[in-house]
N, C-alpha and C. Protein backbone atom coordinates (compact mmCIF):
# COMPACT_ATOMS: atom_id res chain seq x y z
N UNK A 1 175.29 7.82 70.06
CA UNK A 1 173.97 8.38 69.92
C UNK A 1 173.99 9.47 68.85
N UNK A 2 172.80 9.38 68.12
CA UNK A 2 172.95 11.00 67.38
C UNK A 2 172.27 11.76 67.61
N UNK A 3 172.62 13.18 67.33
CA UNK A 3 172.35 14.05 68.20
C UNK A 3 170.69 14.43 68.45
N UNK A 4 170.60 14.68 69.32
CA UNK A 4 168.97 14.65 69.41
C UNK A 4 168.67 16.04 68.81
N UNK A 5 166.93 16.05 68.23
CA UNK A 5 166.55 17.05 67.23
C UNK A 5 166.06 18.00 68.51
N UNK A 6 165.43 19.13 67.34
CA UNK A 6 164.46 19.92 68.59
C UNK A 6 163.55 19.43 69.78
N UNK A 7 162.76 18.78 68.95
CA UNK A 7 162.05 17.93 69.61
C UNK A 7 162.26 17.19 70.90
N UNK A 8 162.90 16.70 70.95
CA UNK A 8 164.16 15.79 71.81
C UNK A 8 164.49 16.67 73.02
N UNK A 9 165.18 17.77 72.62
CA UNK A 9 165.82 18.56 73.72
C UNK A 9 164.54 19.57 74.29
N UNK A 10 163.82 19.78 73.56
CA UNK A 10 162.58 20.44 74.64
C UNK A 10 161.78 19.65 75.30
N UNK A 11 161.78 17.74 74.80
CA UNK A 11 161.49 16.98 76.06
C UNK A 11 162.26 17.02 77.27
N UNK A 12 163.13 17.16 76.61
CA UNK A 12 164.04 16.96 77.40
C UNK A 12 164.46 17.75 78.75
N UNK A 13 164.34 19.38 78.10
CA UNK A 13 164.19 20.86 78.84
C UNK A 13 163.01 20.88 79.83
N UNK A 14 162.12 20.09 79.04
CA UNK A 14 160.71 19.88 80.35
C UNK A 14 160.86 19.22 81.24
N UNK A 15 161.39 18.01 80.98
CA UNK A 15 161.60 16.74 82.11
C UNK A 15 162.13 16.97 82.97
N UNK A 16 163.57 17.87 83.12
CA UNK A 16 164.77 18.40 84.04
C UNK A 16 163.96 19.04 84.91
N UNK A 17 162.80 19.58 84.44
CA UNK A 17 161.62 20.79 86.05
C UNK A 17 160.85 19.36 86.53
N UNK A 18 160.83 18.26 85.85
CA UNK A 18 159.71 17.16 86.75
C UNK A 18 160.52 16.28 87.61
N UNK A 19 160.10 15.98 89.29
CA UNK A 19 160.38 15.35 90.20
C UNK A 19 160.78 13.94 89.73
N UNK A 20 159.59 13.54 89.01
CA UNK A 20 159.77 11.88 88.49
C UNK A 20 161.23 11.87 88.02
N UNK A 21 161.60 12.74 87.01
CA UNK A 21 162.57 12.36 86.02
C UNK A 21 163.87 12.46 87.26
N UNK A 22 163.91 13.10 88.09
CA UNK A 22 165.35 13.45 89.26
C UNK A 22 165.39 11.82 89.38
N UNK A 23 164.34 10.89 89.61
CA UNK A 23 164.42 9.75 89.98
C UNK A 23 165.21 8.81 89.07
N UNK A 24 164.56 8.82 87.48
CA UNK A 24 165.36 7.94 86.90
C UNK A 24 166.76 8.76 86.13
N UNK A 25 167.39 10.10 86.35
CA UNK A 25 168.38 10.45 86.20
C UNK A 25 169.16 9.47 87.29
N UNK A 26 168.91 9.78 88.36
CA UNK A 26 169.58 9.04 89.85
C UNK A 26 169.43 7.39 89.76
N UNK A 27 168.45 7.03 88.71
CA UNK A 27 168.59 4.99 88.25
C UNK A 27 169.89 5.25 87.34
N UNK A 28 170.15 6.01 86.64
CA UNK A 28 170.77 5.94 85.99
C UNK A 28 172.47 6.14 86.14
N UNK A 29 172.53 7.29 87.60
CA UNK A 29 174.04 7.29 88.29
C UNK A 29 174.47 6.37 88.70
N UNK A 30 173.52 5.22 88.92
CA UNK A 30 173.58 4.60 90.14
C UNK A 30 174.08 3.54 88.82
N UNK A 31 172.95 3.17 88.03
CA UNK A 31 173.70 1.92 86.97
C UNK A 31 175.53 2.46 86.18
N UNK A 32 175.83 4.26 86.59
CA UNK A 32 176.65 4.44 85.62
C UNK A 32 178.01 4.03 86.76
N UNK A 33 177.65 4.27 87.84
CA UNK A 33 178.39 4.05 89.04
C UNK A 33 178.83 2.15 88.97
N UNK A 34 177.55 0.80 88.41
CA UNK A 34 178.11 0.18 88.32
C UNK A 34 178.82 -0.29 86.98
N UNK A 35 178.54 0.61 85.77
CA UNK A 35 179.03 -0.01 84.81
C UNK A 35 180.63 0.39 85.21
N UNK A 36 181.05 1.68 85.71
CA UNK A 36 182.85 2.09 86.10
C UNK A 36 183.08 1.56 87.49
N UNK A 37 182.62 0.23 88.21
CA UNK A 37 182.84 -0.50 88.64
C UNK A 37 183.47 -1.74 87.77
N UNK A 38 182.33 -2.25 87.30
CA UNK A 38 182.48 -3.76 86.46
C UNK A 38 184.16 -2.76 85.42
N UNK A 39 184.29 -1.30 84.99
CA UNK A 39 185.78 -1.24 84.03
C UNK A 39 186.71 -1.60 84.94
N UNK A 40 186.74 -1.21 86.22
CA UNK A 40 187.74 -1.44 87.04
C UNK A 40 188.53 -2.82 87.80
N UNK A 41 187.03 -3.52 87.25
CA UNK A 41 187.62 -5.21 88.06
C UNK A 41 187.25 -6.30 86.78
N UNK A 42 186.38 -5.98 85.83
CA UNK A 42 186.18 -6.74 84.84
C UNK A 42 187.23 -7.24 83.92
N UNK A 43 187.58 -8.39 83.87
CA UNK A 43 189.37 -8.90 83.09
C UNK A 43 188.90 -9.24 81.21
N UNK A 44 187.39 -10.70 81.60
CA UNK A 44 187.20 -10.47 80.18
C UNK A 44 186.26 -9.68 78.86
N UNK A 45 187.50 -9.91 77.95
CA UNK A 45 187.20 -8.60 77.08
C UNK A 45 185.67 -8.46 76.35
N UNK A 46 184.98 -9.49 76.34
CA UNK A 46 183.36 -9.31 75.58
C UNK A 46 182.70 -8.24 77.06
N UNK A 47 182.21 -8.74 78.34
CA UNK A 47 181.91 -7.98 79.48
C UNK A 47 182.60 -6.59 79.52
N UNK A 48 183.72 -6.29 79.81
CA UNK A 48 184.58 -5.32 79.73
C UNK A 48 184.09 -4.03 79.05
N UNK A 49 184.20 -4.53 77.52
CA UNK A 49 183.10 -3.93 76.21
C UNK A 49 182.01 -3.46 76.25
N UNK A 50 180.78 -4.18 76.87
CA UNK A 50 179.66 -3.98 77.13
C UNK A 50 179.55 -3.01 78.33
N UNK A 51 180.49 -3.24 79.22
CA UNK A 51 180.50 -1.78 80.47
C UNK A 51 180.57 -1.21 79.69
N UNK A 52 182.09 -0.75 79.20
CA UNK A 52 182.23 0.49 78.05
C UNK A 52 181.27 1.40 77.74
N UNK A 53 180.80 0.14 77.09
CA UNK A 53 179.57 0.84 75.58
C UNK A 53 178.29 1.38 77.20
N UNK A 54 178.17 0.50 77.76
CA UNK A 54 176.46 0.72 78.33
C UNK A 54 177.12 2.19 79.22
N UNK A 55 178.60 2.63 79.73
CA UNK A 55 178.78 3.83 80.77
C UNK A 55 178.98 4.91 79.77
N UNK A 56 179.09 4.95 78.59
CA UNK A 56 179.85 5.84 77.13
C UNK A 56 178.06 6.22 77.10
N UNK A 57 177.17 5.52 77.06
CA UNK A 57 175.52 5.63 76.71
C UNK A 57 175.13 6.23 78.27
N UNK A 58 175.08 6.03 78.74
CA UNK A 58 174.63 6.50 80.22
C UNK A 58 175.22 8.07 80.54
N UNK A 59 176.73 8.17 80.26
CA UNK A 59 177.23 9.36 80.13
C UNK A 59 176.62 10.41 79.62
N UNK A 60 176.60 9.95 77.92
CA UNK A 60 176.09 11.00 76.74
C UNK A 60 174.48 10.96 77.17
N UNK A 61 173.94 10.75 77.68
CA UNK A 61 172.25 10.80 77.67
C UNK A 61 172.11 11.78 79.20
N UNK A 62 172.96 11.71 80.12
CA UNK A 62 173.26 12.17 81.43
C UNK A 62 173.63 13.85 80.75
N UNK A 63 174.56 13.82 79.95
CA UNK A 63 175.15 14.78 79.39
C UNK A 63 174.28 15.60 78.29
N UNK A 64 173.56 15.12 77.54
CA UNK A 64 172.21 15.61 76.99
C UNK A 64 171.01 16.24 77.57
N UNK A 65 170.89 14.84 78.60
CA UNK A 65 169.48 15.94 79.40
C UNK A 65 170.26 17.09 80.56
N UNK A 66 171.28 17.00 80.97
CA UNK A 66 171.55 18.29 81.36
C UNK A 66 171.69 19.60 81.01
N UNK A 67 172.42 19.24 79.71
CA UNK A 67 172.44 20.45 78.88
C UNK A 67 171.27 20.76 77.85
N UNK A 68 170.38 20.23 77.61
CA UNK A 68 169.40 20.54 76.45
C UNK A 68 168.92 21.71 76.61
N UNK A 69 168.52 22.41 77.80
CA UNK A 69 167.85 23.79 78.00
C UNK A 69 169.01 24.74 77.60
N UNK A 70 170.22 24.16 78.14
CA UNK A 70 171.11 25.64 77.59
C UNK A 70 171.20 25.53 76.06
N UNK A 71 171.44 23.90 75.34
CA UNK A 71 171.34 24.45 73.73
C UNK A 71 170.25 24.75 73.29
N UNK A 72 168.95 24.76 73.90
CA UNK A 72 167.66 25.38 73.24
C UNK A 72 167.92 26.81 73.58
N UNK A 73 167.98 27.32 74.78
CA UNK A 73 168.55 28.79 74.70
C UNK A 73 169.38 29.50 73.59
N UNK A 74 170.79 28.63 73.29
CA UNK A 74 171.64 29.48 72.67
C UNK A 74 171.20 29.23 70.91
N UNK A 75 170.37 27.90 70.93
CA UNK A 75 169.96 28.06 69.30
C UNK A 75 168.62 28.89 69.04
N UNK A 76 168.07 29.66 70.40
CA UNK A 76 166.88 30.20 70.19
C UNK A 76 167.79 31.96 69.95
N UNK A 77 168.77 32.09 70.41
CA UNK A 77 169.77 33.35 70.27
C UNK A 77 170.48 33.59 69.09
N UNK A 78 171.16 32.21 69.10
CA UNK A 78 171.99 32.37 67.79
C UNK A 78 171.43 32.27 66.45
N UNK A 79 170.38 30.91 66.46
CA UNK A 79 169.83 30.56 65.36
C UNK A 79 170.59 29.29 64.53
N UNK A 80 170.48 28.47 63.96
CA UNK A 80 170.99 27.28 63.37
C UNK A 80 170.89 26.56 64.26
N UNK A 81 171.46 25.59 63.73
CA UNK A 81 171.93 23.68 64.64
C UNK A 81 172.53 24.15 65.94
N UNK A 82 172.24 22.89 66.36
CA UNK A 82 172.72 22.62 67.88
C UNK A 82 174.05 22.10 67.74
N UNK A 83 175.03 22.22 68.51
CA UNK A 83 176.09 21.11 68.51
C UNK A 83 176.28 19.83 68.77
């Protein structure tokens, strides 16, 4: 993924206070829960791959909307880019 802009992370900072969104964060444990299922028993390598890639995407977006309020904080402190 690349990195999301301002824009992005203050949707993002909003969504984390709305009820709805707790819901499809939690569609989303639940699909990340089966993609590191299917790494653990999946043998061939095209399937295998596609867990990979779809739990590596589920991760970083899990990992984005959690943190977006703290990097809007520290780039509203520090000033410049986000990491």
């Amino acid at each position: 993924m690349i990195p999301p802009d301002d824009d992005v992370l203050a949707a993002l900072a909003r969504l984390d206070n709305n009820t709805d969104f707790a819901a499809v964060k939690g569609w989303f444990l639940q699909n990340l829960a089966e993609a590191h299922k299917s790494l653990e028993t999946e043998r061939d390598e095209v399937p295998l791959r596609q867990a990979q890639g779809q739990a590596q995407l589920m991760t970083d977006f899990l990992s984005r909307a959690k943190s977006a309020r703290d990097v809007m904080e520290k780039k509203r402190i520090l000033g410049g880019e986000h990491p």
